[in-house]
N, C-alpha and C. Protein backbone atom coordinates (compact mmCIF):
# COMPACT_ATOMS: atom_id res chain seq x y z
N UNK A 1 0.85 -1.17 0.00
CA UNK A 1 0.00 0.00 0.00
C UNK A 1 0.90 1.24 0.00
N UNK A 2 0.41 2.08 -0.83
CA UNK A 2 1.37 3.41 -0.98
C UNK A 2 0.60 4.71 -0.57
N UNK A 3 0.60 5.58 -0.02
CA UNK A 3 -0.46 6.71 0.18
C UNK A 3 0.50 7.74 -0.35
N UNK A 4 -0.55 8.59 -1.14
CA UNK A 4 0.51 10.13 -1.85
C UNK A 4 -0.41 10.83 -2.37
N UNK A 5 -0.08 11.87 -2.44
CA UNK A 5 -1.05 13.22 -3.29
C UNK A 5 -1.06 13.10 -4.92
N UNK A 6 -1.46 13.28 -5.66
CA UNK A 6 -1.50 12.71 -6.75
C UNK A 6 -2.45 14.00 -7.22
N UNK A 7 -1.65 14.88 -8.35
CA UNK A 7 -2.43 16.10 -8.57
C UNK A 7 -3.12 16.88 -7.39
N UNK A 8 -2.80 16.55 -6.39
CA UNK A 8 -3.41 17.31 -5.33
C UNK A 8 -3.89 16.37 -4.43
N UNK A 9 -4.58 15.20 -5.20
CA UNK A 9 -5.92 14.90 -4.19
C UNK A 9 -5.04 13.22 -3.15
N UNK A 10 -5.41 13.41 -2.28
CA UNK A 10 -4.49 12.25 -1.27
C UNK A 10 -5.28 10.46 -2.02
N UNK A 11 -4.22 10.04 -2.64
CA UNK A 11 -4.57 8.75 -3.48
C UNK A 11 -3.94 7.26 -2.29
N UNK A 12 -4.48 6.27 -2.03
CA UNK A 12 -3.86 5.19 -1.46
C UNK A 12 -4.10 4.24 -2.32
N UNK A 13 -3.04 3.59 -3.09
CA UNK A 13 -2.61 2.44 -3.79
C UNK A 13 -2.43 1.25 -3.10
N UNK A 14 -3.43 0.30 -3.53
CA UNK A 14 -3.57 -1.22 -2.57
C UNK A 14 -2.80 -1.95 -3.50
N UNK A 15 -1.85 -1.42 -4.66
CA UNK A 15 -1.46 -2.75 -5.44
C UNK A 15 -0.16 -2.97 -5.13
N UNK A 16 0.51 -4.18 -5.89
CA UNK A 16 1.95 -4.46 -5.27
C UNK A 16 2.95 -3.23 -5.53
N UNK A 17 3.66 -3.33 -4.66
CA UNK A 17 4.77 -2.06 -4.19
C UNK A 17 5.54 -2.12 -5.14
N UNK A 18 6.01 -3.17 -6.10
CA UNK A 18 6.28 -3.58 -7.19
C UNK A 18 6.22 -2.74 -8.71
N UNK A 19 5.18 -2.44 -8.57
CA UNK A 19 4.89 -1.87 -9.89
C UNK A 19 4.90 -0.72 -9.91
N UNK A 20 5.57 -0.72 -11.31
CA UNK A 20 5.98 0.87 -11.61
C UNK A 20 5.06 2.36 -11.35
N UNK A 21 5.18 3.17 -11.28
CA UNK A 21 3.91 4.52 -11.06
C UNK A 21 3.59 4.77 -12.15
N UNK A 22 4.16 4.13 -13.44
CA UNK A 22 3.60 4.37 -14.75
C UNK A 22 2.23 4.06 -14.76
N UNK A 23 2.44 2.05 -14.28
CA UNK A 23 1.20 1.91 -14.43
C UNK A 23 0.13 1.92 -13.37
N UNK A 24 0.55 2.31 -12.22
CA UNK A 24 -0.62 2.67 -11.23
C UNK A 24 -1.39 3.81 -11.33
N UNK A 25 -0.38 5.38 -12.23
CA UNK A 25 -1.28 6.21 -12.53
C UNK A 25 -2.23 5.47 -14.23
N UNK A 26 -1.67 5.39 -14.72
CA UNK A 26 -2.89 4.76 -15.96
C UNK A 26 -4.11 3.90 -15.96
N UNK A 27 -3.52 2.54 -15.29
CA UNK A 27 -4.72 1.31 -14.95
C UNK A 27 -5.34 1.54 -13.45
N UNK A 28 -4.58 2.12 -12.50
CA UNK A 28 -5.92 2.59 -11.29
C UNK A 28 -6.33 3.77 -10.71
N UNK A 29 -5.23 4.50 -11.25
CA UNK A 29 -5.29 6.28 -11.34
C UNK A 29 -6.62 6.75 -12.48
N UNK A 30 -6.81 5.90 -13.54
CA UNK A 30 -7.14 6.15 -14.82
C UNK A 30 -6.37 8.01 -15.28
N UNK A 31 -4.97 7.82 -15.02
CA UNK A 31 -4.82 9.06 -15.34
C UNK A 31 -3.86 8.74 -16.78
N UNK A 32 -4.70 8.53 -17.80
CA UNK A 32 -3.74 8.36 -19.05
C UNK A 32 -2.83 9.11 -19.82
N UNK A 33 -2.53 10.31 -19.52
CA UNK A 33 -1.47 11.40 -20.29
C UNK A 33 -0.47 10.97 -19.81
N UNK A 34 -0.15 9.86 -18.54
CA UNK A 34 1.52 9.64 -19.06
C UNK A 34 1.42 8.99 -19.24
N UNK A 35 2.70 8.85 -20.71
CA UNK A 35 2.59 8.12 -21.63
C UNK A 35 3.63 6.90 -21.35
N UNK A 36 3.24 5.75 -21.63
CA UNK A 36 4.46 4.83 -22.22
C UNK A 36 5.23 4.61 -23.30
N UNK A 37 6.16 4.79 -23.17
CA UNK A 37 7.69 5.04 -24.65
C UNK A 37 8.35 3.62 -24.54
N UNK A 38 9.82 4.08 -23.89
CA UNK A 38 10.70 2.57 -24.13
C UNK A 38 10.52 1.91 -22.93
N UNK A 39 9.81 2.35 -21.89
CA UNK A 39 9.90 1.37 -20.86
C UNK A 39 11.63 1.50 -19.79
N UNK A 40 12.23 2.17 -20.50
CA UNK A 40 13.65 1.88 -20.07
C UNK A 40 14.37 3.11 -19.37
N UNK A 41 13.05 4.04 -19.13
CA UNK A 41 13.97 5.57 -18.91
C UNK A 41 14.65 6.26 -20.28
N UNK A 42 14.25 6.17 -21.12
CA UNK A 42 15.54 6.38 -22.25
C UNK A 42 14.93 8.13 -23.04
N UNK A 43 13.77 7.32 -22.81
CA UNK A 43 13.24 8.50 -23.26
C UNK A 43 12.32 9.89 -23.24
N UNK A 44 11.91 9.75 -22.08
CA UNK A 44 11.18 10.58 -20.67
C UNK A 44 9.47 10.52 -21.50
N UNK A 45 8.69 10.02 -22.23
CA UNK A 45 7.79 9.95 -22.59
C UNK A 45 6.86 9.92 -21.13
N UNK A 46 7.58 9.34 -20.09
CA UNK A 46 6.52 9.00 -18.99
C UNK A 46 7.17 9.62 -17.62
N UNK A 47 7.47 11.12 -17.91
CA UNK A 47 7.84 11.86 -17.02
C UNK A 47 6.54 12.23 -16.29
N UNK A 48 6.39 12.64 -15.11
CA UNK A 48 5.81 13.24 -14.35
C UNK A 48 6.81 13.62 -12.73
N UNK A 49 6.48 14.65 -12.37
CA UNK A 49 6.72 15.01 -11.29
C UNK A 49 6.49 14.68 -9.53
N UNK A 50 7.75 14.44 -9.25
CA UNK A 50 7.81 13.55 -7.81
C UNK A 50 8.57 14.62 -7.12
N UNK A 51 7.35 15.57 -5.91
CA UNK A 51 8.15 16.06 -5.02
C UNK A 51 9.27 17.08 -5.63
N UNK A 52 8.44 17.29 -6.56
CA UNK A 52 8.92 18.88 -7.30
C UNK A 52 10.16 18.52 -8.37
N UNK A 53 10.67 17.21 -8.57
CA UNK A 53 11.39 16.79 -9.58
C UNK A 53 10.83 16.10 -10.46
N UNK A 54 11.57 15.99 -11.88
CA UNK A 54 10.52 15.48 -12.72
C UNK A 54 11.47 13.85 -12.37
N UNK A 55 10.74 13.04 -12.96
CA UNK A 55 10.59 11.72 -13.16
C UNK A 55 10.23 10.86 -14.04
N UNK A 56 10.98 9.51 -13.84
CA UNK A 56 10.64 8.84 -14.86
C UNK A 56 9.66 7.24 -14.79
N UNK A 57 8.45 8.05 -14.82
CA UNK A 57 7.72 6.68 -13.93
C UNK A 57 7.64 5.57 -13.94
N UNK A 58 8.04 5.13 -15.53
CA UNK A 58 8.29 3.61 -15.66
C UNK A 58 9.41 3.33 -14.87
N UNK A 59 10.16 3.94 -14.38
CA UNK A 59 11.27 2.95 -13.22
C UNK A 59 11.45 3.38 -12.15
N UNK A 60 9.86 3.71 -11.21
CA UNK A 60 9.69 4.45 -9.76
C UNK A 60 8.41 3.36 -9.33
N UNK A 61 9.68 2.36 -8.66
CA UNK A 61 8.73 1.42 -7.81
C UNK A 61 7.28 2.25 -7.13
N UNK A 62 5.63 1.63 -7.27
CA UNK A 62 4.94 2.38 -6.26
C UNK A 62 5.19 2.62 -5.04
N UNK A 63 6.04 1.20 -4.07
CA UNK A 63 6.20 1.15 -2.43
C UNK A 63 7.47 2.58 -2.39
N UNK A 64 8.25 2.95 -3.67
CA UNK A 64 8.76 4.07 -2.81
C UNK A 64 8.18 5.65 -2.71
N UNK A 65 7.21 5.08 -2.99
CA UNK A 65 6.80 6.59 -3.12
C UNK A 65 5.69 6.92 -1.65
N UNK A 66 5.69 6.46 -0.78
CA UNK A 66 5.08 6.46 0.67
C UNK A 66 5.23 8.26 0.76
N UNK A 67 4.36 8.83 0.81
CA UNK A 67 4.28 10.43 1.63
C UNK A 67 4.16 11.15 0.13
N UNK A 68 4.89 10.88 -1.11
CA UNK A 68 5.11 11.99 -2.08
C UNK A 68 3.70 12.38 -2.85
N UNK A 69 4.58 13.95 -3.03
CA UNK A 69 3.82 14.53 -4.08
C UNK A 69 4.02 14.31 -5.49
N UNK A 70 2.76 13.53 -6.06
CA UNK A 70 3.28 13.80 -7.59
C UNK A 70 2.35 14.12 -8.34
N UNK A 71 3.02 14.68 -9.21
CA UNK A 71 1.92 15.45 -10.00
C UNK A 71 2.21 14.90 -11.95
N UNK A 72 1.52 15.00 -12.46
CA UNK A 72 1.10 14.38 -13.59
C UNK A 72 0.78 15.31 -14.70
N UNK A 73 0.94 15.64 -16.14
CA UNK A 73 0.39 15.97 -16.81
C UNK A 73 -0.97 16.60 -16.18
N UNK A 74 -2.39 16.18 -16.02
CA UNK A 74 -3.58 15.81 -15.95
C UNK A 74 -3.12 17.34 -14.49
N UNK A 75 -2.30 16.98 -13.94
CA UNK A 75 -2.78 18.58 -12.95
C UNK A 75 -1.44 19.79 -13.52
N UNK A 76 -1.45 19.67 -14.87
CA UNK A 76 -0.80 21.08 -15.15
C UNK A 76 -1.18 21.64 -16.53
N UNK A 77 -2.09 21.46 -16.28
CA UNK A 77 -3.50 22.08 -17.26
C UNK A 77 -3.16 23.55 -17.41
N UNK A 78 -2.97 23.99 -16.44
CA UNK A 78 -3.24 25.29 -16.63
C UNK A 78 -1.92 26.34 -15.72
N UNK A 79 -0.40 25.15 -16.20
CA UNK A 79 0.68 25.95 -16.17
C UNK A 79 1.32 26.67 -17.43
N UNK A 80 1.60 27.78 -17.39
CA UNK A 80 2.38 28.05 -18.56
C UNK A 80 2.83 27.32 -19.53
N UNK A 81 3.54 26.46 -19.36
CA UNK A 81 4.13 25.35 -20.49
C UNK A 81 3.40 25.24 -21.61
N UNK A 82 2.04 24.72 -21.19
CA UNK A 82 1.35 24.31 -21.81
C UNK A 82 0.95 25.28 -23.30
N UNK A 83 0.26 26.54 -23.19
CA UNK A 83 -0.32 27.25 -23.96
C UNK A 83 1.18 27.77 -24.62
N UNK A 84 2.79 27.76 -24.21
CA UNK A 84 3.85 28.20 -24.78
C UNK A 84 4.18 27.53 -25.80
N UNK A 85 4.00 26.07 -25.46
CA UNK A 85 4.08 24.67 -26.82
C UNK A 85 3.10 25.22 -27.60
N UNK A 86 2.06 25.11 -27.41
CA UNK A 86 1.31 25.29 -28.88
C UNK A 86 1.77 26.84 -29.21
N UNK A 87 1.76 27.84 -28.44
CA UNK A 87 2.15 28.89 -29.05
C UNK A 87 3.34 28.54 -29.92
N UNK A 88 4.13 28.18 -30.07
CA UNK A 88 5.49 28.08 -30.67
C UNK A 88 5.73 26.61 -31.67
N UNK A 89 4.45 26.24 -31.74
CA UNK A 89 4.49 25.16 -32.79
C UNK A 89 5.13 23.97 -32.15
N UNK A 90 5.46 23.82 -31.00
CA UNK A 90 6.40 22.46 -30.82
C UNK A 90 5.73 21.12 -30.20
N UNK A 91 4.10 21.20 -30.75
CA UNK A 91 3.72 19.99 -30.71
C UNK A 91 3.41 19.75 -32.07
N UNK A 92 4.26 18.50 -32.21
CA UNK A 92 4.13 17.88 -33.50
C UNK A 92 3.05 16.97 -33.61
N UNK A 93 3.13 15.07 -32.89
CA UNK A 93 2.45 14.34 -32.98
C UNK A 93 2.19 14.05 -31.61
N UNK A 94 2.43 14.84 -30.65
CA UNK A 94 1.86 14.63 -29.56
C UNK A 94 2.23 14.10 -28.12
N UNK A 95 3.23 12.67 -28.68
CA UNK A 95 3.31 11.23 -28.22
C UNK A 95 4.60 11.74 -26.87
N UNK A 96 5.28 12.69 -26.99
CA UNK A 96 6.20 13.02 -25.89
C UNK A 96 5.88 14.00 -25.41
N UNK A 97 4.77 15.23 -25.43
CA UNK A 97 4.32 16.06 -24.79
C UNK A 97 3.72 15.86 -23.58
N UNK A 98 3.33 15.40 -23.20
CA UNK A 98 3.10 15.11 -21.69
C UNK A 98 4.18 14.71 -20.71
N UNK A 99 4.93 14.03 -21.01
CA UNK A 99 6.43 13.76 -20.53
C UNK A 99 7.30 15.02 -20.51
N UNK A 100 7.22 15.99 -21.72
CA UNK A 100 7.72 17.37 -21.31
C UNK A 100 7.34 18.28 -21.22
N UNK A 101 5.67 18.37 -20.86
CA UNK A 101 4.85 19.28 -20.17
C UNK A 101 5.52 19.16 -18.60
N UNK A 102 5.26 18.02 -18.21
CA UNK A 102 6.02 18.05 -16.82
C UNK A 102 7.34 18.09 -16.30
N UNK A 103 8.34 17.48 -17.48
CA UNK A 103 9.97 18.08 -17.53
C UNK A 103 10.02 19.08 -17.34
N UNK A 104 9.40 20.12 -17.84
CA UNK A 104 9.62 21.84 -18.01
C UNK A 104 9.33 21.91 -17.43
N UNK A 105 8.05 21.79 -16.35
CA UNK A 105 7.09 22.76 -15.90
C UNK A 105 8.32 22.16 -14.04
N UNK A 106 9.06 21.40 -14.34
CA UNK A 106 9.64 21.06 -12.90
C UNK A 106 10.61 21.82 -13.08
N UNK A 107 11.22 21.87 -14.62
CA UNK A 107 12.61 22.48 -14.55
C UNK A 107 12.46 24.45 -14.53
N UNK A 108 11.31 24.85 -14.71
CA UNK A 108 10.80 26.32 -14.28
C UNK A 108 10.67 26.14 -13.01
N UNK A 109 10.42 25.29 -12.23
CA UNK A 109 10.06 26.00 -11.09
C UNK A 109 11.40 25.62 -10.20
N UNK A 110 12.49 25.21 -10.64
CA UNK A 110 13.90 25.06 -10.44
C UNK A 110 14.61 26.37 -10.92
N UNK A 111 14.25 26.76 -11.95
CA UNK A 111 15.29 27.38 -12.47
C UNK A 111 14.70 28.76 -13.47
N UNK A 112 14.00 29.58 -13.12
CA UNK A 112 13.79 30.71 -13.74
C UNK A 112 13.42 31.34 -15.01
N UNK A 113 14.95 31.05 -15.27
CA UNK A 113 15.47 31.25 -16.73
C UNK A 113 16.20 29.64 -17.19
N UNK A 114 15.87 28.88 -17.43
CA UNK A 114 16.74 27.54 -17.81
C UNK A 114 17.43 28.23 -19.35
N UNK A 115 18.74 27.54 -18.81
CA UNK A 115 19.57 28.09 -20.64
C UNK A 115 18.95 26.42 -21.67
N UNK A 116 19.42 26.65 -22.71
CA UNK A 116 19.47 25.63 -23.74
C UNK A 116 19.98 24.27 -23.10
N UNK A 117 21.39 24.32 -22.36
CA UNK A 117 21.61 23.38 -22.15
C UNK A 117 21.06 22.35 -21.09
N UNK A 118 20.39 23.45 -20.23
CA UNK A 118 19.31 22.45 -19.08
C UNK A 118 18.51 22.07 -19.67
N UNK A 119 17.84 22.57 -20.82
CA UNK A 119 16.72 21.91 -21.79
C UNK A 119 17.18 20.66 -22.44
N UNK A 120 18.27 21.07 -22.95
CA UNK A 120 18.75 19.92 -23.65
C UNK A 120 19.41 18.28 -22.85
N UNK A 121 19.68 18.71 -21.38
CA UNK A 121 20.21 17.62 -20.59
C UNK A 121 18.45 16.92 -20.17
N UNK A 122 17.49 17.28 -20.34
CA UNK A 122 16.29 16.37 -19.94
C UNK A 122 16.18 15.05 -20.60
N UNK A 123 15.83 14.45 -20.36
CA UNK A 123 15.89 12.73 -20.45
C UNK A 123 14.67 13.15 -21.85
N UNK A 124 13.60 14.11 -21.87
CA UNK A 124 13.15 13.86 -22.85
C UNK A 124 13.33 13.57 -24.29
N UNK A 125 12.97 13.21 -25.11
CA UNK A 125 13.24 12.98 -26.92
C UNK A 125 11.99 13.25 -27.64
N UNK A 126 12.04 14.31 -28.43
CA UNK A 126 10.82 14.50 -28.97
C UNK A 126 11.86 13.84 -30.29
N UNK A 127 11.00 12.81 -31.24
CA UNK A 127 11.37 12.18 -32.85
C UNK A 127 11.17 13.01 -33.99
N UNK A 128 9.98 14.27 -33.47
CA UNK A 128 9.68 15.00 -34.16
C UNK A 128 10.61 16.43 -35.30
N UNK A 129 11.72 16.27 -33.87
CA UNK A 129 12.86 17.40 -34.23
C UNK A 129 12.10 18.79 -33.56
N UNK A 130 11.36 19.05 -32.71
CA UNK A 130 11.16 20.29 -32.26
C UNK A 130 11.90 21.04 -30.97
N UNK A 131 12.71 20.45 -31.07
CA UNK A 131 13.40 21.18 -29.97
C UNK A 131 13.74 22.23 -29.83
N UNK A 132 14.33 23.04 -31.02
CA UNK A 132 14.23 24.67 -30.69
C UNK A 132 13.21 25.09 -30.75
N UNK A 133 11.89 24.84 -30.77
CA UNK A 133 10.52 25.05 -30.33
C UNK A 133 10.27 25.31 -29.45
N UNK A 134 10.51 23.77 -28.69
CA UNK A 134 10.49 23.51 -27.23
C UNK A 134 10.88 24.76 -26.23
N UNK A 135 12.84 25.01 -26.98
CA UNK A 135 13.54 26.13 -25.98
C UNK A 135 12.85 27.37 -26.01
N UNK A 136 12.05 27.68 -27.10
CA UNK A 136 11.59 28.96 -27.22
C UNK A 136 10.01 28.62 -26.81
N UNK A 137 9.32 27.24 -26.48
CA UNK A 137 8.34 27.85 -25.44
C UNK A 137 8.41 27.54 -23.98
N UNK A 138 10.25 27.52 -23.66
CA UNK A 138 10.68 27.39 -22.31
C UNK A 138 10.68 28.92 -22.03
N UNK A 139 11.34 29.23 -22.59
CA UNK A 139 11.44 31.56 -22.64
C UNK A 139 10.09 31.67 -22.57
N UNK A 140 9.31 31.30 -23.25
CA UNK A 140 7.87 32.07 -23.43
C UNK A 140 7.30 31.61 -22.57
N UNK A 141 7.17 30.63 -21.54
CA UNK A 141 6.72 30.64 -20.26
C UNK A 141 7.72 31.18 -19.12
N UNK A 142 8.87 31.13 -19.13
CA UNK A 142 9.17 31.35 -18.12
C UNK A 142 9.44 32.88 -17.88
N UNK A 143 8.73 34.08 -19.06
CA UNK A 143 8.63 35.00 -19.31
C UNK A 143 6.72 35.43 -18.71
N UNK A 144 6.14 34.44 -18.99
CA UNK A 144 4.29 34.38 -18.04
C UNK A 144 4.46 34.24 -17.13
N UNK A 145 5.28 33.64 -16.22
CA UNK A 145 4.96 32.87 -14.88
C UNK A 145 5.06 33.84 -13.94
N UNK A 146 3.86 33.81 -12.97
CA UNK A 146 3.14 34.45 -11.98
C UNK A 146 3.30 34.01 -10.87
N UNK A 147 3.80 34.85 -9.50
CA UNK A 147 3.70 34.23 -8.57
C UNK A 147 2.84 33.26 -7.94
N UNK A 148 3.37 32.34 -7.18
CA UNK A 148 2.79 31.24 -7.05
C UNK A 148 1.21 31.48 -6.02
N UNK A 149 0.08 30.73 -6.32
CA UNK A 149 -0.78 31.03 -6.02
C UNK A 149 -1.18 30.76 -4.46
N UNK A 150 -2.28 31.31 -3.32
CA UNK A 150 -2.20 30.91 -2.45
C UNK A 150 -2.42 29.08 -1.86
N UNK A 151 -2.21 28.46 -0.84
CA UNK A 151 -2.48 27.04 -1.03
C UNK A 151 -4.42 26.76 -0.99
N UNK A 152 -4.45 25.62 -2.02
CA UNK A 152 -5.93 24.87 -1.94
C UNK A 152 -6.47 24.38 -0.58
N UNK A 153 -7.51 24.26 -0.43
CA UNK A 153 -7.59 23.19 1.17
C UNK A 153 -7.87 21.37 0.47
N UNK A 154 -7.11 20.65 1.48
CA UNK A 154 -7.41 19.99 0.76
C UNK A 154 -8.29 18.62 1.03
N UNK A 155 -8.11 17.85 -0.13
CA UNK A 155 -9.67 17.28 -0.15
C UNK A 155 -9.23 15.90 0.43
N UNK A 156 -10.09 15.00 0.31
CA UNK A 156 -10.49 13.80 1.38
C UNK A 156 -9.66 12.75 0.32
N UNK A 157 -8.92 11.71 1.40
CA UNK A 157 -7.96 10.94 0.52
C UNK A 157 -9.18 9.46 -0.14
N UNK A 158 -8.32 8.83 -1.20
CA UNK A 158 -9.53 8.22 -2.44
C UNK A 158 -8.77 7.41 -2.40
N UNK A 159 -8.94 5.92 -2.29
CA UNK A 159 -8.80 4.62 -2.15
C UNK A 159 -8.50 4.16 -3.74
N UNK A 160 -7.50 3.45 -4.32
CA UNK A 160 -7.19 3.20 -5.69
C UNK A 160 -7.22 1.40 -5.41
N UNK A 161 -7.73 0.61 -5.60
CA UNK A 161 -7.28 -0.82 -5.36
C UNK A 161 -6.71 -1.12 -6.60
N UNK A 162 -5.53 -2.28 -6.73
CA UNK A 162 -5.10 -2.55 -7.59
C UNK A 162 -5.32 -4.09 -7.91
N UNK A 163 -6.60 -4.32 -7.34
CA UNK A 163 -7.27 -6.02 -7.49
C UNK A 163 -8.70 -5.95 -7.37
């Protein structure tokens, strides 16, 4: 059993400690925007954010994640990142944008101004070739971003069984 915040809301995972957070957010989270790629870390398709770092969920046992915050695609709806990619053309086919909706949106709230090369050291791979896209809708958000908002109250924790 794993208990953690999950976009906000307090989630407890009854399945084996075993399995990756890839697939506990997809098959009992039903939270499908992170995506599965190589399975291997290789290619951050299934990034999401753990405790304010991004991550790579296909190889983040559930049992270690006891207390954390993570957050997912599905709760950064409505960070900058988001509306900067399409502003700047750098969604192509889709398939790694969620993986670096949440790369960025961890590596802004690390780092301000990120240069090229912090962009470029992310585990992500877009196949598409948009990467100077990408860097220029890293500037174009991290040129929006608004102080951080006051805290939510929060809500009642939600039972996930994984059987």
């Amino acid at each position: 059993m794993a208990k953690m915040r999950v976009n906000g809301q307090a989630l407890e995972f009854t399945a084996d400690p075993a399995m990756p957070l890839l697939w506990a957010l997809r098959d009992l989270a039903n939270l499908t925007g992170t995506k599965q790629g190589c399975g291997s870390g290789q290619c951050g398709a299934c990034t999401v954010i753990v405790d304010g770092n991004a991550a790579l969920s296909c190889l983040v046992p559930l049992g270690s994640l006891e207390g954390a915050d993570v957050t997912t695609v599905e709760g950064l709806a409505s960070h900058p990142i988001v509306p900067a990619l399409v502003a700047e053309e750098a969604v192509q086919c889709g398939f790694c944008t969620p993986g670096f909706v949440c790369a960025l949106a961890a590596l802004l709230q690390q780092s301000a101004r990120p240069t090229a090369e912090q962009i470029d050291a992310l585990p992500n791979r877009c196949s598409c070739g948009t990467q100077p896209r990408i860097r220029r809708a890293v500037e174009r958000a991290a040129r929006s971003l608004a102080p951080a908002s006051p805290s939510k109250p929060v809500p009642p924790t939600k039972v996930v069984s994984g059987r």
